[in-house]
Protein backbone atom coordinates (compact mmCIF):
# COMPACT_ATOMS: atom_id res chain seq x y z
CA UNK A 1 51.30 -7.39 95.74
CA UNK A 2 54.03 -7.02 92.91
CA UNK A 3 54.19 -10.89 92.31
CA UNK A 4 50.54 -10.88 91.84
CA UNK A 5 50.54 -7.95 89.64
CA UNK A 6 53.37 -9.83 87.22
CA UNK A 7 51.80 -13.08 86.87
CA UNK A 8 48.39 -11.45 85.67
CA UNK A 9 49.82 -9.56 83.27
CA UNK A 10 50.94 -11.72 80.35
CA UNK A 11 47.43 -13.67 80.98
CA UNK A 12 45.63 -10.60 80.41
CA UNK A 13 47.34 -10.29 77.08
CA UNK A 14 47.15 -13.63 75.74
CA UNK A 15 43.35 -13.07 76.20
CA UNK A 16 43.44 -9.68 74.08
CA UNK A 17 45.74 -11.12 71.40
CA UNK A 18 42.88 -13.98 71.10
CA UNK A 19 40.07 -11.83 70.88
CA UNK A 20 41.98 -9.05 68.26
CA UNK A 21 42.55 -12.64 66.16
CA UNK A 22 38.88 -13.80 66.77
CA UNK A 23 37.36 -10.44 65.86
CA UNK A 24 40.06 -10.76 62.12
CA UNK A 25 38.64 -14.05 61.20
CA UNK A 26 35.36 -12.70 62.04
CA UNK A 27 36.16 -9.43 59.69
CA UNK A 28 37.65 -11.48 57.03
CA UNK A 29 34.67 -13.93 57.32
CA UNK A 30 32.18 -11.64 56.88
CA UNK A 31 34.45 -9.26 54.14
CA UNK A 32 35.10 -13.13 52.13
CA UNK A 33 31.39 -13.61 52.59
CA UNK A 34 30.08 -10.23 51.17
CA UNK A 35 32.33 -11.13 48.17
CA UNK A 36 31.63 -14.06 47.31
CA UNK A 37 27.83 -12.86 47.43
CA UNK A 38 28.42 -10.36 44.67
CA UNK A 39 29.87 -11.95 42.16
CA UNK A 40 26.76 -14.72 43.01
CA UNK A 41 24.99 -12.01 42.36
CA UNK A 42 27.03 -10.31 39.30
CA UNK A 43 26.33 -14.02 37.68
CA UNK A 44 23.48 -14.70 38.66
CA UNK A 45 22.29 -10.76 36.44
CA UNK A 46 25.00 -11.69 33.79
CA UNK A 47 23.21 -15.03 33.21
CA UNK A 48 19.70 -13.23 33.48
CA UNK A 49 20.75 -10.77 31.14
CA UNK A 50 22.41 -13.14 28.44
CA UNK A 51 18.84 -15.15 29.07
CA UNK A 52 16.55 -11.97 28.54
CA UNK A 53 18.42 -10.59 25.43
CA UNK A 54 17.29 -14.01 23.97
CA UNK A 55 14.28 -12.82 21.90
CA UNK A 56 11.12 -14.82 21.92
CA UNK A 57 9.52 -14.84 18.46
CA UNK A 58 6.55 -16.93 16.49
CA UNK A 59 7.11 -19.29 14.40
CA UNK A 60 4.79 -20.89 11.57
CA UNK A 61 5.04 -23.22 8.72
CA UNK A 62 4.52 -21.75 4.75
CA UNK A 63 0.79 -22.53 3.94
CA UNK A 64 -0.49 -23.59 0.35
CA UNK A 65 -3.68 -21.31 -0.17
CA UNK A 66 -5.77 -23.11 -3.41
CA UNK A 67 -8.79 -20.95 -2.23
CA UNK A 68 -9.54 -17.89 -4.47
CA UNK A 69 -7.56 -14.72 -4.03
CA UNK A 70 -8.49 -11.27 -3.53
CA UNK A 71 -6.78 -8.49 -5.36
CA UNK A 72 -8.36 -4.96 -5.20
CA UNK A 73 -6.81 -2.33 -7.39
CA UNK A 74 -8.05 1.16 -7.87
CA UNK A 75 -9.83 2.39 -10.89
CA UNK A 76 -11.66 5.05 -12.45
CA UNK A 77 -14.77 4.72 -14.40
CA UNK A 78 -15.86 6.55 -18.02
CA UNK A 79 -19.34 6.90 -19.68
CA UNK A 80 -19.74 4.33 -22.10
CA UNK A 81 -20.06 6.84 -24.66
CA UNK A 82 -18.90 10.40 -24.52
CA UNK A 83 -19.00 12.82 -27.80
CA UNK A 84 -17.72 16.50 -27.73
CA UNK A 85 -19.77 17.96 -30.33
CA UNK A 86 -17.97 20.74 -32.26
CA UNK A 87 -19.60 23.66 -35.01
CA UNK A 88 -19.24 22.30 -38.48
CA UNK A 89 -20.05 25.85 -40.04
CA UNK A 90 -19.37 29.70 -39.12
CA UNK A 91 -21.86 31.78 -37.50
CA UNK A 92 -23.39 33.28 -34.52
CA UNK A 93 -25.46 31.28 -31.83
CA UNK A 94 -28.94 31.83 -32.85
CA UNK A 95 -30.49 29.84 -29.80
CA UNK A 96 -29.78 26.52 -27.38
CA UNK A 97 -32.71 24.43 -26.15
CA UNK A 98 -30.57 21.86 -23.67
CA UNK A 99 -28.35 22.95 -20.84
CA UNK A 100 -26.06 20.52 -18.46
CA UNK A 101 -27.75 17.93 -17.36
CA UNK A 102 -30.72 17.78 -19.81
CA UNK A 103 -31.19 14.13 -20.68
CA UNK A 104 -31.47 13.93 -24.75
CA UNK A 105 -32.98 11.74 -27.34
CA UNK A 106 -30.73 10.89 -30.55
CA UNK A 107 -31.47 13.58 -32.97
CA UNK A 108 -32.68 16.22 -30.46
CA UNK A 109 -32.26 19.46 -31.40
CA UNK A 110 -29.47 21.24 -28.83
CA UNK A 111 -29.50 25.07 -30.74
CA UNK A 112 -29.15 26.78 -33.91
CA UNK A 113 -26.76 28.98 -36.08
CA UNK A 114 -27.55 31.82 -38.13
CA UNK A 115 -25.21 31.44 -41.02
CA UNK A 116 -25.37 34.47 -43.33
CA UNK A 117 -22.19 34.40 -45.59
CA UNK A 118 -23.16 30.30 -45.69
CA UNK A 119 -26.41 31.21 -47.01
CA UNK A 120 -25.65 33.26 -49.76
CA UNK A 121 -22.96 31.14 -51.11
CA UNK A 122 -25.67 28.57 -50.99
CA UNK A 123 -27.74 31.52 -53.17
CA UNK A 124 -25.42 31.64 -55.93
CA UNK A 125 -24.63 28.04 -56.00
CA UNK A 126 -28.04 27.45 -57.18
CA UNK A 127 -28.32 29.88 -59.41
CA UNK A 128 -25.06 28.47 -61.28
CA UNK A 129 -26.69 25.71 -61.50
CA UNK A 130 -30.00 27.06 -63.12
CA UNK A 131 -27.43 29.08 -65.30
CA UNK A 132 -25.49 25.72 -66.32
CA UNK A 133 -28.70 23.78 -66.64
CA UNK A 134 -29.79 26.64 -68.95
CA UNK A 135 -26.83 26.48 -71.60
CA UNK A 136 -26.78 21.95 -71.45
CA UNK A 137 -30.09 22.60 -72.95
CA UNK A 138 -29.36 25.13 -75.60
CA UNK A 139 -26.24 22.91 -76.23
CA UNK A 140 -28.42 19.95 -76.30
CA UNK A 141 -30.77 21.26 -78.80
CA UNK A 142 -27.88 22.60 -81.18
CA UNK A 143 -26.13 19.37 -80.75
CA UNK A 144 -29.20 17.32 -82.06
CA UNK A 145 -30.21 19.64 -84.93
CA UNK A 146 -26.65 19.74 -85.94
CA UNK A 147 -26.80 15.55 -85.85
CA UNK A 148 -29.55 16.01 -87.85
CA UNK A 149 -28.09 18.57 -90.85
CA UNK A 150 -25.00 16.28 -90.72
CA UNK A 151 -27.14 13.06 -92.14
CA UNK A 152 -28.25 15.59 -94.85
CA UNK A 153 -24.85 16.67 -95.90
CA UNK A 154 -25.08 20.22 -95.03
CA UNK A 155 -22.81 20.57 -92.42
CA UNK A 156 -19.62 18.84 -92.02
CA UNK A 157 -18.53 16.38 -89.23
CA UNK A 158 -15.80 18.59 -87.82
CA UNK A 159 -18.92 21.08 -86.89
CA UNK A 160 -20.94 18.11 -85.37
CA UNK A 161 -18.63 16.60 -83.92
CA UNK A 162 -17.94 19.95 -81.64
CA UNK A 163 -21.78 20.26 -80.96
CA UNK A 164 -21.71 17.53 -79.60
CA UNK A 165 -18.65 17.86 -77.55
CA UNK A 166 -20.12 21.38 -75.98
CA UNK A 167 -22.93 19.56 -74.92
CA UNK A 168 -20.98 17.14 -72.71
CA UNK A 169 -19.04 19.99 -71.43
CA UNK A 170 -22.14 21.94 -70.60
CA UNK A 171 -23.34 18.31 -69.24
CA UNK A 172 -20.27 18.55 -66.54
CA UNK A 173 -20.61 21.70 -65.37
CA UNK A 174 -24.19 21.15 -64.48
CA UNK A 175 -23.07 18.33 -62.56
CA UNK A 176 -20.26 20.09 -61.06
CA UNK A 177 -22.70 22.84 -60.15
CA UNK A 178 -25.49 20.43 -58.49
CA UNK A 179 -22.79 19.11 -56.43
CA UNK A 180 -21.61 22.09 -55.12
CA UNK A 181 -25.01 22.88 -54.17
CA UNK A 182 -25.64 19.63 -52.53
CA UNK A 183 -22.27 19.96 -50.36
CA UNK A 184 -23.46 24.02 -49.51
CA UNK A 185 -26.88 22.39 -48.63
CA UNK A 186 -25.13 19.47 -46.66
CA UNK A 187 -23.45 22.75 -44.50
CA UNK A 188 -26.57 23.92 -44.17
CA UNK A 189 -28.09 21.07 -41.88
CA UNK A 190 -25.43 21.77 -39.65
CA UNK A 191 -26.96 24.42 -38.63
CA UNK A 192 -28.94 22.80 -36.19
CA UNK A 193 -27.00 21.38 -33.72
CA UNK A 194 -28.61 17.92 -32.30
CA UNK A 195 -27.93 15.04 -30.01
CA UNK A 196 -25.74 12.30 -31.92
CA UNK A 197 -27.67 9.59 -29.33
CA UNK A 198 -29.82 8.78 -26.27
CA UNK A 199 -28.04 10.44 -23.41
CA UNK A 200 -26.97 13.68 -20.61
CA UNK A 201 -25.41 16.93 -21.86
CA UNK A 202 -22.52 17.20 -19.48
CA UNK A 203 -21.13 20.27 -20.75
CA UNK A 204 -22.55 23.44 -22.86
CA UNK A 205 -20.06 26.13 -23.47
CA UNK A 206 -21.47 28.36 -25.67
CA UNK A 207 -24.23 31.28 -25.54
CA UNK A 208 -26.87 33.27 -27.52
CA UNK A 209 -24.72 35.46 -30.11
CA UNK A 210 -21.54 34.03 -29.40
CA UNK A 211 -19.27 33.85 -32.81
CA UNK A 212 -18.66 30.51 -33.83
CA UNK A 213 -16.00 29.28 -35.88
CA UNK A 214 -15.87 25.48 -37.86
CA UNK A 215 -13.21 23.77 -36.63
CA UNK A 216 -12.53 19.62 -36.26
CA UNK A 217 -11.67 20.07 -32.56
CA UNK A 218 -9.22 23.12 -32.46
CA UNK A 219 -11.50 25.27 -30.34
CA UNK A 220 -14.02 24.35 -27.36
CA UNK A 221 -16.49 22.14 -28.13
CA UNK A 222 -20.15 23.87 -28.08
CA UNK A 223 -22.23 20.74 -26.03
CA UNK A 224 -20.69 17.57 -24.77
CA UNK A 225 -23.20 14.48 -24.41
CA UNK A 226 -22.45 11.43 -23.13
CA UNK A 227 -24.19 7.87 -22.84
CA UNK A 228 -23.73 6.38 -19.01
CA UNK A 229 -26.49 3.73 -18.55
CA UNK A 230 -23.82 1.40 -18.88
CA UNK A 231 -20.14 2.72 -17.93
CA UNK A 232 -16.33 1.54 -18.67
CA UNK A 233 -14.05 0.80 -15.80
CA UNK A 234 -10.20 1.07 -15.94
CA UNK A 235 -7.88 -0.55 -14.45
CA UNK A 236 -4.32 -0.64 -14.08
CA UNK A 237 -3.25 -4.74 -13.40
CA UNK A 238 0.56 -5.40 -12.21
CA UNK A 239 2.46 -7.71 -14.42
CA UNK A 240 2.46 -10.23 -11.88
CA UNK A 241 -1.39 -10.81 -12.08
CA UNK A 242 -1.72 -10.10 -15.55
CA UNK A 243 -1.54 -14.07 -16.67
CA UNK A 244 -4.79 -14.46 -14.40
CA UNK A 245 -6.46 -11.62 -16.46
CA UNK A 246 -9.25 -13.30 -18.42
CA UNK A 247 -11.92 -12.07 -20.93
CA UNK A 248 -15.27 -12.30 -19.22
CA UNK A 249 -14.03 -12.72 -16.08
CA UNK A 250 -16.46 -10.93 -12.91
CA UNK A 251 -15.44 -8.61 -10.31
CA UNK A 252 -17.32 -6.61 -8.22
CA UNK A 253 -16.70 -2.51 -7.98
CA UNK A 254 -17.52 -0.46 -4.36
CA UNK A 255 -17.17 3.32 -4.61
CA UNK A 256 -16.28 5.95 -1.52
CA UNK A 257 -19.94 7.70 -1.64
CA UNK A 258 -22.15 4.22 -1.76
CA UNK A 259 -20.63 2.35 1.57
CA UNK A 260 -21.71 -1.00 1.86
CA UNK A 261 -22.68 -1.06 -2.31
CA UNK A 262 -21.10 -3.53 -4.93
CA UNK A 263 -21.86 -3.47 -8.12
CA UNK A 264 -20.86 -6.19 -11.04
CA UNK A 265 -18.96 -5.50 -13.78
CA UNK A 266 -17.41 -7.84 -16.94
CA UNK A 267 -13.94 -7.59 -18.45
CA UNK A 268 -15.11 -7.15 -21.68
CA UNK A 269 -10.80 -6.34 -22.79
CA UNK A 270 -7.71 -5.58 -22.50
CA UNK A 271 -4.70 -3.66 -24.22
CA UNK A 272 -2.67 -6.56 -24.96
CA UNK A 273 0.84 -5.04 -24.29
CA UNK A 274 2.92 -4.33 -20.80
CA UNK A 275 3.53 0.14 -20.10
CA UNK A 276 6.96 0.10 -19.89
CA UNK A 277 6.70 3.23 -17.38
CA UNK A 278 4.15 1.65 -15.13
CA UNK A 279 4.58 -2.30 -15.57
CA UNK A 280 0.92 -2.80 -15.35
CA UNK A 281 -1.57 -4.31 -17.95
CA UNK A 282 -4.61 -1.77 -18.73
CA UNK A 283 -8.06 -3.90 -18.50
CA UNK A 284 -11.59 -2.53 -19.56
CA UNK A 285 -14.78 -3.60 -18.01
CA UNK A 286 -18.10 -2.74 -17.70
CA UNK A 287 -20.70 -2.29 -15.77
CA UNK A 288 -24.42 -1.66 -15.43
CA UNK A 289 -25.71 1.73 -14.81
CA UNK A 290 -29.55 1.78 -15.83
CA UNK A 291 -30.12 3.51 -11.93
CA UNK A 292 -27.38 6.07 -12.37
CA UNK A 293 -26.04 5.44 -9.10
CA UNK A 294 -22.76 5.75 -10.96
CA UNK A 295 -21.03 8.49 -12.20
CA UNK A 296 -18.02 8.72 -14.74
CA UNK A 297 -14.99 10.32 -14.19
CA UNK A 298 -15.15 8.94 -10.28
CA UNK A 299 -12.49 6.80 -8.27
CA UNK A 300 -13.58 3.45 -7.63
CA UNK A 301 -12.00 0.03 -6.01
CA UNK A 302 -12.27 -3.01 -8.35
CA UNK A 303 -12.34 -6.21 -6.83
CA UNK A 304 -11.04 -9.30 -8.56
CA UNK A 305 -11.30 -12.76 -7.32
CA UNK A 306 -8.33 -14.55 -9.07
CA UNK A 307 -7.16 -18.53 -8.47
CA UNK A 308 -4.65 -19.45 -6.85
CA UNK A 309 -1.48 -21.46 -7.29
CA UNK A 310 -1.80 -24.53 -5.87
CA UNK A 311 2.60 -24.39 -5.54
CA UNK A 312 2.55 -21.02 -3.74
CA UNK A 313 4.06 -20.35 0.00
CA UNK A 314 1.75 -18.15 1.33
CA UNK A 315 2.92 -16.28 4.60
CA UNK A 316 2.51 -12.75 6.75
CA UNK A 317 3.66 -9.38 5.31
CA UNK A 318 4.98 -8.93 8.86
CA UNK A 319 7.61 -11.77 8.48
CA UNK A 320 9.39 -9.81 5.94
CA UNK A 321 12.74 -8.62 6.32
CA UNK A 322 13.89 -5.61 4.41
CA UNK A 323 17.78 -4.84 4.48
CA UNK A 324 20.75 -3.63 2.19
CA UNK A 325 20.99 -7.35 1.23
CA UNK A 326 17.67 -7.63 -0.17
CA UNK A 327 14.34 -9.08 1.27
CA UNK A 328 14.69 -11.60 3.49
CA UNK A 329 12.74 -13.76 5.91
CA UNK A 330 13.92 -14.93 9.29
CA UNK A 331 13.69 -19.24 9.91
CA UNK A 332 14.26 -21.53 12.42
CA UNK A 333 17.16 -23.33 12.15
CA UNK A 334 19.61 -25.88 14.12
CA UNK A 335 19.73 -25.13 18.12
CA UNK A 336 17.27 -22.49 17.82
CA UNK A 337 19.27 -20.46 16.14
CA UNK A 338 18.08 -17.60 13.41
CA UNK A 339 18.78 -17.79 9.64
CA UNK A 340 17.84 -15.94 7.11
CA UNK A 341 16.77 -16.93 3.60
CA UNK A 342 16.80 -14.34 0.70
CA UNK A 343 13.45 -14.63 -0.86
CA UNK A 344 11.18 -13.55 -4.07
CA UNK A 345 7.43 -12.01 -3.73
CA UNK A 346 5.40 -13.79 -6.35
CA UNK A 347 2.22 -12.28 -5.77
CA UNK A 348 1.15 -9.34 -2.96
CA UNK A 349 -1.81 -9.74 -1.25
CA UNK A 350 -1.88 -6.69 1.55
CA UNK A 351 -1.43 -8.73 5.00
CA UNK A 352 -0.45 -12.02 3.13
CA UNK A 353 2.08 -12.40 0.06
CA UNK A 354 3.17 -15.25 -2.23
CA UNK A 355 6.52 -16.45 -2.20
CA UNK A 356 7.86 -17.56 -5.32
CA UNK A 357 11.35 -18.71 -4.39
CA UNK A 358 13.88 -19.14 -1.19
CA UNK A 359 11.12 -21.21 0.91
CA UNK A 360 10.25 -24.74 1.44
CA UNK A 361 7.46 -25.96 3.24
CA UNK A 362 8.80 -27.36 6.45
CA UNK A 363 10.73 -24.00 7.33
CA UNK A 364 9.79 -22.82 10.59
CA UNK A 365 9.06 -18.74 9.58
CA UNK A 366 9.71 -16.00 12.74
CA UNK A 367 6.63 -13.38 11.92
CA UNK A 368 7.17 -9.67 12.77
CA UNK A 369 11.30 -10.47 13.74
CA UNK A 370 13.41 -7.69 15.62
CA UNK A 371 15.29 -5.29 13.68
CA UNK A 372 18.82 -6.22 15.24
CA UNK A 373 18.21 -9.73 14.57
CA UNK A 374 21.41 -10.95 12.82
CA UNK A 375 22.05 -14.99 11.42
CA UNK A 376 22.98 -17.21 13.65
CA UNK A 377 21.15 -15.27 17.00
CA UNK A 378 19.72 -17.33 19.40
CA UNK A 379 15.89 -17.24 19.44
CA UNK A 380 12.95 -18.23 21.97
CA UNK A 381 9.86 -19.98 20.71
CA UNK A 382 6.33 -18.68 21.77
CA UNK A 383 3.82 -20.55 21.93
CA UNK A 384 2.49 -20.63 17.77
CA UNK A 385 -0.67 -19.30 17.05
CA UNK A 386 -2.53 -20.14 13.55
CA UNK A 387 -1.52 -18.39 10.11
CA UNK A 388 -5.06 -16.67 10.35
CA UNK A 389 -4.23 -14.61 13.74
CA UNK A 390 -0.76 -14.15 12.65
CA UNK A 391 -1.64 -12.29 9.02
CA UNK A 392 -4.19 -10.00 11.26
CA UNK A 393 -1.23 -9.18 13.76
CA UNK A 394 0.96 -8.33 10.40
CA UNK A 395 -2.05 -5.93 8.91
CA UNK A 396 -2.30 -3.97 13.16
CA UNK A 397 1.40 -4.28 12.74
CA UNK A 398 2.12 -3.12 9.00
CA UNK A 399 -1.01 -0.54 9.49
């Protein structure tokens, strides 16, 4: 029984030793192959992730636009004619026969003054001048029978000659006093206050027995009339569009409280000159108003259809880059990599602009590119789309 016992004993642990050695490899097998699994996996995420932080963007070519160009600029519009009418003598407010909006002829009488102190200087003006008229006569009649006694010898020339010379001074005062009288009387027809032409009183700021006092403009005005069958429009142009300003040139004008209305109006001029403060080019036009569908003094939006350069790069507001550097746009370039090109707006369209410099033609342009994208990123191309869709994606975008 003991021999038995001995010889199965190192057998049995040979076969334990194996399978504590198979069950290692096993272990280390399956420890070696979870490892090597996760850092499969680790690059396998570190490659997806290096691939997904690749943006994918849109890129378009410049185009050349020769068709007409839009530019809509606000302006305000201004009756044609407007006249604050002021008292040109003292008094009190006798009566007014028009109120605000009473359409008036030229000449129409708007109200009266009672003028007292005016109409007694006018009183004694005329009756210096009967007084004056009175002594050219007497001087007249001395002055010819002294003419006369002078050809007889019995008076001398010394006492002719001042005869005569009264009656030339009485001769100036009468004229002196008739045109005082005609300047009194000249005061006088300003008494009634009337319409200076066809049009609307638009303001009236005086009443029955209210004290009025001449003045050029100092104080209120008493009516204010003004002329709007046919009204000015003005309107501010940027330097930039100024060279396309031309006399006689049409644009149309739409208004906030007439949706779906144009109306035509003519640049009839323009100030000539630059405002330093606002850089813009003040134009005039005019326009029709015979149905009074307009009124002055509102906002309206002029629209101009100006030509365009043949030369220009026309392209998305979106694909604008604004930074510390300046403004930028975001091309194509070698490897599909990004670079940016400094550029110059030439004219501003809303969803499009001009570019005047820093583009050529066969530059592939990224529209609406990331913030963080830096020069020499990597980039994706999308599938393109046309310069049409892209300028509407720019406006949503931009909006």
């Amino acid at each position: 029984m003991s021999t038995e016992i001995e010889i199965n004993a190192p057998s049995r642990l040979r076969h334990l030793k194996l399978a504590g050695i198979a069950a290692l490899l096993i272990a280390a097998g399956i420890v070696a192959t979870g490892i090597a699994s996760r850092v499969h996996a680790k690059q396998q995420m570190t490659t997806w992730s290096a691939e997904e932080a690749v943006p994918t963007v849109v890129a378009y070519t410049p185009s050349r636009d020769s068709a007409a160009q839009a530019l809509v600029l606000p302006g305000h519009l201004s009756a044609y004619v407007n006249a604050p009418i002021y008292a040109r003598v003292s008094g009190y407010l006798h009566a007014w026969y028009a109120d605000i909006g009473t359409h008036v002829k030229t000449g129409q009488l708007l109200g009266e003054i009672d003028t007292p102190d005016l109409d007694q200087q006018l009183a004694q003006a005329r009756a210096d001048l009967r007084n004056s008229q009175a002594n050219e006569k007497l001087a007249a009649s001395t002055a010819k029978r002294w003419t006369e006694m002078l050809q007889q010898d019995s008076v001398s020339q010394q006492e002719a000659d001042e005869k005569n010379s009264d009656l030339v001074a009485k001769q100036a005062t009468v004229a002196a006093n008739d045109a005082n009288v005609k300047r009194l009387e000249a005061l006088e027809s300003f008494k009634r206050i009337t319409a200076p032409f066809d049009g609307v009183v638009t303001a009236r700021t005086t009443d029955v027995g209210a004290l009025i006092n001449a003045g050029g403009g100092n104080g209120p005005e008493l009516f204010s009339v003004s002329d709007a069958r046919q009204l000015r429009v003005y309107v501010s142009v940027p330097q930039s569009e100024a060279a396309a300003i031309k006399l006689g040139m049409r644009a149309t004008l739409t208004v906030p409280e007439r949706p779906g209305m144009t109306f035509d109006a003519k640049l009839v001029d323009t100030d000539d000159s630059i405002s330093q403060s606002s850089g813009t080019l003040l134009v005039q036009l005019s326009v029709d108003n015979a149905n009074g569908l307009l009124i002055p003094g509102e906002y309206t939006e002029v629209h101009f259809s100006l030509p365009n350069d043949s030369h220009l790069l026309t392209i998305p507001a979106s694909s604008l880059i604004f930074r510390q550097s300046g403004l930028q746009v975001a091309v194509v370039g070698k490897d599909d990599r990004a670079v940016l090109k400094p550029v110059t707006v030439a004219t501003d369209l809303g969803t499009k602009v001009g570019i005047g410099s820093g583009l050529n033609p066969s530059d592939k342009v990224i529209d609406n590119p990331p913030d963080s994208l830096s020069a020499g990123d990597r980039i994706r191309l999308a599938a393109p789309r046309s310069t049409t869709s892209l300028a509407q994606t720019g406006a949503r975008g931009h909006g």
